[in-house]
N, C-alpha and C. Protein backbone atom coordinates (compact mmCIF):
# COMPACT_ATOMS: atom_id res chain seq x y z
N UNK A 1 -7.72 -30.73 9.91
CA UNK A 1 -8.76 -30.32 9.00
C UNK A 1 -8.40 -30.74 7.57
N UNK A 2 -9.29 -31.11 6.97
CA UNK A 2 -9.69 -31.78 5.18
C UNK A 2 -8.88 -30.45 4.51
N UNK A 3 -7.88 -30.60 3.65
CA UNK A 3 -8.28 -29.54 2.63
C UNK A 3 -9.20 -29.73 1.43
N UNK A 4 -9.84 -28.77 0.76
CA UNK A 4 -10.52 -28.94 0.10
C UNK A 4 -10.14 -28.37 -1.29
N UNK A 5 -10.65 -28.81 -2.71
CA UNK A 5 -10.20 -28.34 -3.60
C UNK A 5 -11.16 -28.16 -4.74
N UNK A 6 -11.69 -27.07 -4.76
CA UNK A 6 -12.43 -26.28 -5.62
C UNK A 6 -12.11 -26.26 -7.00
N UNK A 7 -12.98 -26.80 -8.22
CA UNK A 7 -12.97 -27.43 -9.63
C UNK A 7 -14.05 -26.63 -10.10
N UNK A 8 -14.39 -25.56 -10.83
CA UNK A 8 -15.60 -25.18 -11.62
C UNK A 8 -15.99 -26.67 -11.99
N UNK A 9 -17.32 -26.20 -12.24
CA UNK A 9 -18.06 -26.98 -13.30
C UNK A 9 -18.12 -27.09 -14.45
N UNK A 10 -18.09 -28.07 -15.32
CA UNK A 10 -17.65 -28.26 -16.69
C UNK A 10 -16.81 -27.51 -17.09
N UNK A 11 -15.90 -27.67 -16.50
CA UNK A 11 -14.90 -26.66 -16.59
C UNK A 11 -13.64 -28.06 -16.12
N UNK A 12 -11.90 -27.35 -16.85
CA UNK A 12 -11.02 -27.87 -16.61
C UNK A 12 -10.49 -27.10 -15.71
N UNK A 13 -8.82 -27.99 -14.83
CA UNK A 13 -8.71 -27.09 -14.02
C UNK A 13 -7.38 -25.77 -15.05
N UNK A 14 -6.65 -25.15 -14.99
CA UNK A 14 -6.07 -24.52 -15.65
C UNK A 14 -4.40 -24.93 -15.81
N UNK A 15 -4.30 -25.48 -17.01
CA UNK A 15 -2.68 -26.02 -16.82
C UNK A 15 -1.61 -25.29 -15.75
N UNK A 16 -0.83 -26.60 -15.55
CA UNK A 16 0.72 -25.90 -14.82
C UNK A 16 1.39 -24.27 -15.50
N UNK A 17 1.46 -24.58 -16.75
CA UNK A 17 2.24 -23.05 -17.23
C UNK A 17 1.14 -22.10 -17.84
N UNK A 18 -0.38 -22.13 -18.02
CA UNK A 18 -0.75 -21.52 -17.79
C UNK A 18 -0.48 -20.69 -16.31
N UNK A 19 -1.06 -21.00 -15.22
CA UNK A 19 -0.98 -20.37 -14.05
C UNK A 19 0.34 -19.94 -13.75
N UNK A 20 1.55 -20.68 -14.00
CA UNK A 20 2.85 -20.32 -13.55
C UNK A 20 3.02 -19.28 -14.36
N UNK A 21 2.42 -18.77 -15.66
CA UNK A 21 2.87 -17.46 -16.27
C UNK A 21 2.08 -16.43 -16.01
N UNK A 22 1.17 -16.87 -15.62
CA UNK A 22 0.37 -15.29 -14.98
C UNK A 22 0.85 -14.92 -13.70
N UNK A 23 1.64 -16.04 -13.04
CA UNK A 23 1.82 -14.85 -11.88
C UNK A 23 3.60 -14.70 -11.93
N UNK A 24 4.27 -14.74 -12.89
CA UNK A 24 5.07 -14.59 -12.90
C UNK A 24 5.13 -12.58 -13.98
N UNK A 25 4.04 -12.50 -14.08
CA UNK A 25 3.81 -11.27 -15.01
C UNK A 25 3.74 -10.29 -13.84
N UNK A 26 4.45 -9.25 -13.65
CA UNK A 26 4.37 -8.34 -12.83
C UNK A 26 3.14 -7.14 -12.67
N UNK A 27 2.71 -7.32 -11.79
CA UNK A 27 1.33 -6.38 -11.75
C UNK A 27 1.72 -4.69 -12.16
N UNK A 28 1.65 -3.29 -12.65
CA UNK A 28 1.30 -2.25 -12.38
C UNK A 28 1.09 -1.63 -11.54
N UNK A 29 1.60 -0.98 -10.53
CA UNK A 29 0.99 -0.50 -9.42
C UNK A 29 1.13 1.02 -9.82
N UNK A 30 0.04 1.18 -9.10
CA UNK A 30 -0.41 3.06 -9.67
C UNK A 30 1.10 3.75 -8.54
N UNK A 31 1.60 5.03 -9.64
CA UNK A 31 2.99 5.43 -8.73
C UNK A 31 2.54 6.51 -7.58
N UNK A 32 2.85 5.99 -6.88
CA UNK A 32 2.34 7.21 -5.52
C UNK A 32 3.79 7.91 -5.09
N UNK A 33 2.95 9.74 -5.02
CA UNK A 33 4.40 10.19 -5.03
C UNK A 33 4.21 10.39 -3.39
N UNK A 34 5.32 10.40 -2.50
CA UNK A 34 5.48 10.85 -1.73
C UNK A 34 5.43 12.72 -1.05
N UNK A 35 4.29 12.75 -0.64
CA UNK A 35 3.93 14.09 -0.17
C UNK A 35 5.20 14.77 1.32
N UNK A 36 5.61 15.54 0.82
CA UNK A 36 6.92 16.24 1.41
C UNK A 36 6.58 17.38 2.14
N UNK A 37 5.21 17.88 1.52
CA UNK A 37 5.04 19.58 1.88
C UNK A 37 3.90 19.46 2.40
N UNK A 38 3.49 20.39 3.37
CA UNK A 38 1.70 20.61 3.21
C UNK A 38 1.13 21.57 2.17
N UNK A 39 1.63 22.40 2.22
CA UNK A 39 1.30 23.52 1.26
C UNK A 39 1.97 23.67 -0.08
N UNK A 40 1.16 24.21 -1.15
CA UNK A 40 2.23 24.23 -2.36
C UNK A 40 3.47 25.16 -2.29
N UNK A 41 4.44 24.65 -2.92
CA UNK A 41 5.44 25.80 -2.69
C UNK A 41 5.73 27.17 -3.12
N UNK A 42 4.87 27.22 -4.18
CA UNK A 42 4.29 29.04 -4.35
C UNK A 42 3.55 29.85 -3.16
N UNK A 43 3.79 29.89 -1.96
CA UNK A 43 2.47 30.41 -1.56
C UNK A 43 2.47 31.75 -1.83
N UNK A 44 1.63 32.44 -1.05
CA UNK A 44 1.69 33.81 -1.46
C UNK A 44 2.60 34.77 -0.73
N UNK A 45 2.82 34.47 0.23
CA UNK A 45 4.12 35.11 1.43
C UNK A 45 5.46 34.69 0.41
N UNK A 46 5.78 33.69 -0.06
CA UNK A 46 7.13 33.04 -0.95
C UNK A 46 7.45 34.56 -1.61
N UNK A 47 8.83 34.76 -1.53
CA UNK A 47 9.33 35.76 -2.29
C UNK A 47 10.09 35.14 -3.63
N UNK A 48 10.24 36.21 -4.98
CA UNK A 48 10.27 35.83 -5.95
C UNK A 48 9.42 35.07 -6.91
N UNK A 49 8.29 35.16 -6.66
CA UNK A 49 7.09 34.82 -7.56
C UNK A 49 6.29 35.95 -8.09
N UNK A 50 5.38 35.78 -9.01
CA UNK A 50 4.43 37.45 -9.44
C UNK A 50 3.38 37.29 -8.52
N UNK A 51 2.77 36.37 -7.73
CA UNK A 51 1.93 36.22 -6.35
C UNK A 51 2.20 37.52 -5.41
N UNK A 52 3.24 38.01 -5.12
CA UNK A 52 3.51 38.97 -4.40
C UNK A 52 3.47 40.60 -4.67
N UNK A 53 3.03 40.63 -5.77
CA UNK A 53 3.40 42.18 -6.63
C UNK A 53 2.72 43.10 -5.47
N UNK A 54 1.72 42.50 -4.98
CA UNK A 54 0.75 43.36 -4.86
C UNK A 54 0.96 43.47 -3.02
N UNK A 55 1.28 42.71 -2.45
CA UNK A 55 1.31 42.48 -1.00
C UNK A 55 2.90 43.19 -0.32
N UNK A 56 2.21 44.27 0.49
CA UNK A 56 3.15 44.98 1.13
C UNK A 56 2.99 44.67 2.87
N UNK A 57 4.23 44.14 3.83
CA UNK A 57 3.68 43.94 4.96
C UNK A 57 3.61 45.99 5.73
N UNK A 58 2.31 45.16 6.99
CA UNK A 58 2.33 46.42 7.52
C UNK A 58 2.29 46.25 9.19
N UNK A 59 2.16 47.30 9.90
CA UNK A 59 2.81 46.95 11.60
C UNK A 59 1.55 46.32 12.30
N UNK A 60 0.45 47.28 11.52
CA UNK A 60 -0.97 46.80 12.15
C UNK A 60 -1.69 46.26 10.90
N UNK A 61 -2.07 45.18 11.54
CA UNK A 61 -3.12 44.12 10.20
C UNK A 61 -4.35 44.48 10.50
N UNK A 62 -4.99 45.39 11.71
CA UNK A 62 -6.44 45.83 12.13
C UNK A 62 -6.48 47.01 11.50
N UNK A 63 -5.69 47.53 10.71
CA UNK A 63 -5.83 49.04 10.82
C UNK A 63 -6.46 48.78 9.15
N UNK A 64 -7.26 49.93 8.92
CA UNK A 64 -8.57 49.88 7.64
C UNK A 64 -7.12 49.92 6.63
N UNK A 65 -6.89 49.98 5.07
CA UNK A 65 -6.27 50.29 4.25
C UNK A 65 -6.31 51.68 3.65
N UNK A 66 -5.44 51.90 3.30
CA UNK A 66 -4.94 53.65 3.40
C UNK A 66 -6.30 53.91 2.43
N UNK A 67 -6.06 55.17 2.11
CA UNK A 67 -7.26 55.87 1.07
C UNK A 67 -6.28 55.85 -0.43
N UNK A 68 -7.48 55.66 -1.25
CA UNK A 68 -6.56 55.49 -2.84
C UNK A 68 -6.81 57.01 -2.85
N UNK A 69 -5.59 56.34 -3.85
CA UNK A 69 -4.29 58.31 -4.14
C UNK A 69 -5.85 59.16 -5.18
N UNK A 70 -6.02 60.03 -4.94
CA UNK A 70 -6.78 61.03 -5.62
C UNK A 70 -8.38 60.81 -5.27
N UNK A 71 -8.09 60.19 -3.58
CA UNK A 71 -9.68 60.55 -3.01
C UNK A 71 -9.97 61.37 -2.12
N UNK A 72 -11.07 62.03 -1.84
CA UNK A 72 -10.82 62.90 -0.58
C UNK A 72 -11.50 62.29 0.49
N UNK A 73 -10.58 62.46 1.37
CA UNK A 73 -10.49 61.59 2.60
C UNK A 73 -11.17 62.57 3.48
N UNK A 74 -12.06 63.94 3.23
CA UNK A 74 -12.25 64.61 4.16
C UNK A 74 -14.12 64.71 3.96
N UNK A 75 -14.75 64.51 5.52
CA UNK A 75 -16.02 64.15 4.96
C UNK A 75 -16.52 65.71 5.68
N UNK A 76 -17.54 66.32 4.70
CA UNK A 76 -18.02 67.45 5.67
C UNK A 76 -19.30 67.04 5.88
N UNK A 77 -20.01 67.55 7.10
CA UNK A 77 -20.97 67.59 8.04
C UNK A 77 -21.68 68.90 8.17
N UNK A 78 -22.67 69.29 7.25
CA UNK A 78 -23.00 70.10 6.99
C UNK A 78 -24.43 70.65 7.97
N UNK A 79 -25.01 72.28 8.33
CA UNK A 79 -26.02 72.35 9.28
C UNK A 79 -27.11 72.21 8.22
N UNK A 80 -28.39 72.16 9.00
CA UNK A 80 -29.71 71.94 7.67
C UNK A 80 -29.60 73.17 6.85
N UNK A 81 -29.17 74.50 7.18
CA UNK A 81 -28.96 75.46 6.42
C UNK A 81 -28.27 75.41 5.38
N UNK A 82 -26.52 74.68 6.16
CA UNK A 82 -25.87 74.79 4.97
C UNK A 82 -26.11 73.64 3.92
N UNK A 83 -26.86 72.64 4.37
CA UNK A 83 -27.25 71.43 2.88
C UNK A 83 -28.47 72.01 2.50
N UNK A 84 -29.44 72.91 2.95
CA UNK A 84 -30.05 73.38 1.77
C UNK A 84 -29.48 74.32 0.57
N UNK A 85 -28.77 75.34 1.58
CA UNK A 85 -28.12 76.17 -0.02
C UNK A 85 -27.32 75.12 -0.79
N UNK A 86 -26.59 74.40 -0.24
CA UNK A 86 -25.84 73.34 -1.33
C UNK A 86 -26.75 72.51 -2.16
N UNK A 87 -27.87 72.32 -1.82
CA UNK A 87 -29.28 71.62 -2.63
C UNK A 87 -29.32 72.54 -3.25
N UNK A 88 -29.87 73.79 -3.27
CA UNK A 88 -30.42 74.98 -4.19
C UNK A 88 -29.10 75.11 -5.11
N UNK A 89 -27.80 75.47 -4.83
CA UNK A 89 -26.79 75.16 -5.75
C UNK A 89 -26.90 74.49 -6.83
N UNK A 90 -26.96 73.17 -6.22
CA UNK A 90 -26.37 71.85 -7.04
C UNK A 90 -27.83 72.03 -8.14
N UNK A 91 -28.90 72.70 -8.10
CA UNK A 91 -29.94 72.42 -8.72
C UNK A 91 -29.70 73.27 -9.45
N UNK A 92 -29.40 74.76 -9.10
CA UNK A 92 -29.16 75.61 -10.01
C UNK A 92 -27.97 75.51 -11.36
N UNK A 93 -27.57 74.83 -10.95
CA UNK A 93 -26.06 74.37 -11.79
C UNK A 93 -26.30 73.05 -12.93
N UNK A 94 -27.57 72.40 -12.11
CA UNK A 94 -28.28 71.06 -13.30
C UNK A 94 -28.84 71.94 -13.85
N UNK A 95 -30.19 72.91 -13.90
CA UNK A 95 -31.13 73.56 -14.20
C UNK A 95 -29.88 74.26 -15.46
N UNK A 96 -29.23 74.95 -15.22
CA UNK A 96 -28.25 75.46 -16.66
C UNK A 96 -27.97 74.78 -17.19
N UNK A 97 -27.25 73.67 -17.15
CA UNK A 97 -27.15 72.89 -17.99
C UNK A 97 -27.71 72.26 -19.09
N UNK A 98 -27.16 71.90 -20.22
CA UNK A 98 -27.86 71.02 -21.81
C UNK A 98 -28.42 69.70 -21.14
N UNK A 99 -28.43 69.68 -22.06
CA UNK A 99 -29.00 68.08 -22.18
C UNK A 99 -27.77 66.74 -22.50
N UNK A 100 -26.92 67.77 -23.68
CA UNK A 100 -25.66 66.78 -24.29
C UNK A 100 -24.82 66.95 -22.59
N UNK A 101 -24.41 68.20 -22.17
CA UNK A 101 -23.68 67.82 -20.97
C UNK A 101 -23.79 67.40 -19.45
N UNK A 102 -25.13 66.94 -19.79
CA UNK A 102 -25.42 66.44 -18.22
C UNK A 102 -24.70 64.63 -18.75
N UNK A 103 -25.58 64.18 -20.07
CA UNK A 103 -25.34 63.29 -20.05
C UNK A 103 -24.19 62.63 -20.28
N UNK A 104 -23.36 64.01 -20.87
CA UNK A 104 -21.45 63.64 -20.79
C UNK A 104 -20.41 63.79 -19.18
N UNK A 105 -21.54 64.57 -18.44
CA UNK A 105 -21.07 64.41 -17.09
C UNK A 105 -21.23 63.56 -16.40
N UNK A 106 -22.27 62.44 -16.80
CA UNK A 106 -23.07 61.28 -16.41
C UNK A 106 -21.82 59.77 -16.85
N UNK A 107 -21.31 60.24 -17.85
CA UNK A 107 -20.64 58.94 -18.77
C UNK A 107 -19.39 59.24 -17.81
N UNK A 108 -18.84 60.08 -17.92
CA UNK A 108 -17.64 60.44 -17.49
C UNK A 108 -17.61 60.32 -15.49
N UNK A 109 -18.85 60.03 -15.21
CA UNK A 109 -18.77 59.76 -13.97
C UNK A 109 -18.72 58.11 -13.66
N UNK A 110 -19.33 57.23 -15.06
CA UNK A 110 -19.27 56.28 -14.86
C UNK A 110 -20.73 55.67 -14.76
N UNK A 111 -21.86 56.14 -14.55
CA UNK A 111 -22.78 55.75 -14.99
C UNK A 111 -23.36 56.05 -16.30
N UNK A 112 -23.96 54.62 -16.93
CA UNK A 112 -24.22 54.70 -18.19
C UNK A 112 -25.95 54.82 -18.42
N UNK A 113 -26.01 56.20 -18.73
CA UNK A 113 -27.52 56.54 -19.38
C UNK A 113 -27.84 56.26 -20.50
N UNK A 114 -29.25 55.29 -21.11
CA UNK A 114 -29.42 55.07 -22.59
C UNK A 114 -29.82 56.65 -23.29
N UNK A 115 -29.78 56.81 -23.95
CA UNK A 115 -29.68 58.11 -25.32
C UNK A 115 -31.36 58.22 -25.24
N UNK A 116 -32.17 56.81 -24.72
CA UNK A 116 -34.01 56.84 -24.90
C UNK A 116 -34.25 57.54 -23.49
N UNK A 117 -33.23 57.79 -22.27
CA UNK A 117 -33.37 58.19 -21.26
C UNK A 117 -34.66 59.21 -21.17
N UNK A 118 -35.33 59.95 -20.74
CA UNK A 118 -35.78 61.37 -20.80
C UNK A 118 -34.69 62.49 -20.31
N UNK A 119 -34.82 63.25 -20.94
CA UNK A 119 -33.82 64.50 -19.87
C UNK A 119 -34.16 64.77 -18.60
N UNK A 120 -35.67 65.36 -18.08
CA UNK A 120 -36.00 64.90 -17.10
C UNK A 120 -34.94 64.41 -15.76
N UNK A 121 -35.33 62.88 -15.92
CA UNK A 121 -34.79 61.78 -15.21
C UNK A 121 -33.11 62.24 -15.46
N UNK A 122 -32.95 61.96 -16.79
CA UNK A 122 -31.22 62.23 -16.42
C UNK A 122 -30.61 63.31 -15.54
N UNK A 123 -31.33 64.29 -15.38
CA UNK A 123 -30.90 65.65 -14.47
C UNK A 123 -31.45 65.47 -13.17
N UNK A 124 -32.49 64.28 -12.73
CA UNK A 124 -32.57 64.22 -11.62
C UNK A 124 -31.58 62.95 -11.14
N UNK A 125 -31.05 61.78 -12.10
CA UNK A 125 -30.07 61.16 -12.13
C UNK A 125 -28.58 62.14 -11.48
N UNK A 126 -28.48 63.09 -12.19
CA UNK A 126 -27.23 64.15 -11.77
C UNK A 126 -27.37 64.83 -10.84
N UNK A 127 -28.61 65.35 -10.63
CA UNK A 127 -28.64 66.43 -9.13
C UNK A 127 -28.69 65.84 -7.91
N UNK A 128 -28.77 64.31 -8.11
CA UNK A 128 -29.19 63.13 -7.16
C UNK A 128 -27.32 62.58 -6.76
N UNK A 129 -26.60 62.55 -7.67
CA UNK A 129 -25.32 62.15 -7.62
C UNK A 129 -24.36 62.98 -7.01
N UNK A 130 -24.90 64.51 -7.63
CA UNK A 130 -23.93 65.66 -6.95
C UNK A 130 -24.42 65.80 -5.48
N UNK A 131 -25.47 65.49 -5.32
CA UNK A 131 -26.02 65.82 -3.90
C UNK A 131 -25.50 64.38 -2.75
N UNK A 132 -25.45 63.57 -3.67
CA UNK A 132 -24.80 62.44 -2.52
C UNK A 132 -23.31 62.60 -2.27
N UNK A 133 -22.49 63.23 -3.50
CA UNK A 133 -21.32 63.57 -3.42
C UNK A 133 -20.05 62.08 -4.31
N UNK A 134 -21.24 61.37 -5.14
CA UNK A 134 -20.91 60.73 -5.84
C UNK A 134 -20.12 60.89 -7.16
N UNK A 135 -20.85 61.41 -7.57
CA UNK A 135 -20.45 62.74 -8.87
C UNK A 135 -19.49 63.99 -8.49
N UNK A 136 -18.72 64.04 -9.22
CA UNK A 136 -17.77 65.21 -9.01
C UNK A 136 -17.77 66.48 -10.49
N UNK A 137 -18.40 67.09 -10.42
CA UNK A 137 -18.42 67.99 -11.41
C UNK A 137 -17.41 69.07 -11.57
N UNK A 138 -17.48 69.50 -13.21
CA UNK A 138 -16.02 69.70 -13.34
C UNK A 138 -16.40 71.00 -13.95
């Protein structure tokens, strides 16, 4: 087979030390690091990192997580008798109440009432909270 030899057009071909110095110039190659690990080496199991503060192992991983310290873990089940007198209670106990301390029993529970509230609503806001057992009155 012919070899053949390719010349642009109006064009020269490119001197001897032209070409001999471009490829004598060493290319750049992007640095590739070699991957060692799969995972980063912090994980969260790794001891001696602040990743762990919080992670305690336990025997059973199905079992729900304990109850936080200062909740009550005890649910009562009340007859229709006894959740009505606890309704009539809890109403009688809003019904005395101001106006300034429903809505400081309201803040302090964590829901935030605007000051344009009606009183009204805010005491049915509270008799509605104590009755779900959301609110803890003091």
């Amino acid at each position: 087979m012919p070899e053949y030899k390719i010349v642009k057009t109006g064009g020269d071909a490119p001197p001897a030390q032209v070409a001999a110095t471009r490829k004598t110039i060493p290319k750049t190659a992007p640095r590739v690091i070699k991957k060692t690990m799969r995972t980063y080496p912090r994980g969260v199991l790794k001891r001696g990192g602040k990743a762990v503060a919080g992670i305690k192992a336990v025997s059973d991983p199905a079992k729900p997580p304990p109850m936080a310290p200062g909740r009550k873990s005890t649910l009562r089940i009340l007859t229709e008798s006894g959740a009505k007198r606890r309704r009539e209670t809890i109403h009688k106990k809003v019904k005395a109440m101001g106006d300034a301390e429903i809505r400081k029993t309201l803040r302090r529970s964590g829901l935030t009432v605007s000051d344009k509230t009606p009183p009204h609503i805010a005491k049915e806001i509270l008799e509605g909270g104590l009755e779900a057992g959301m609110i803890v009155s003091k």
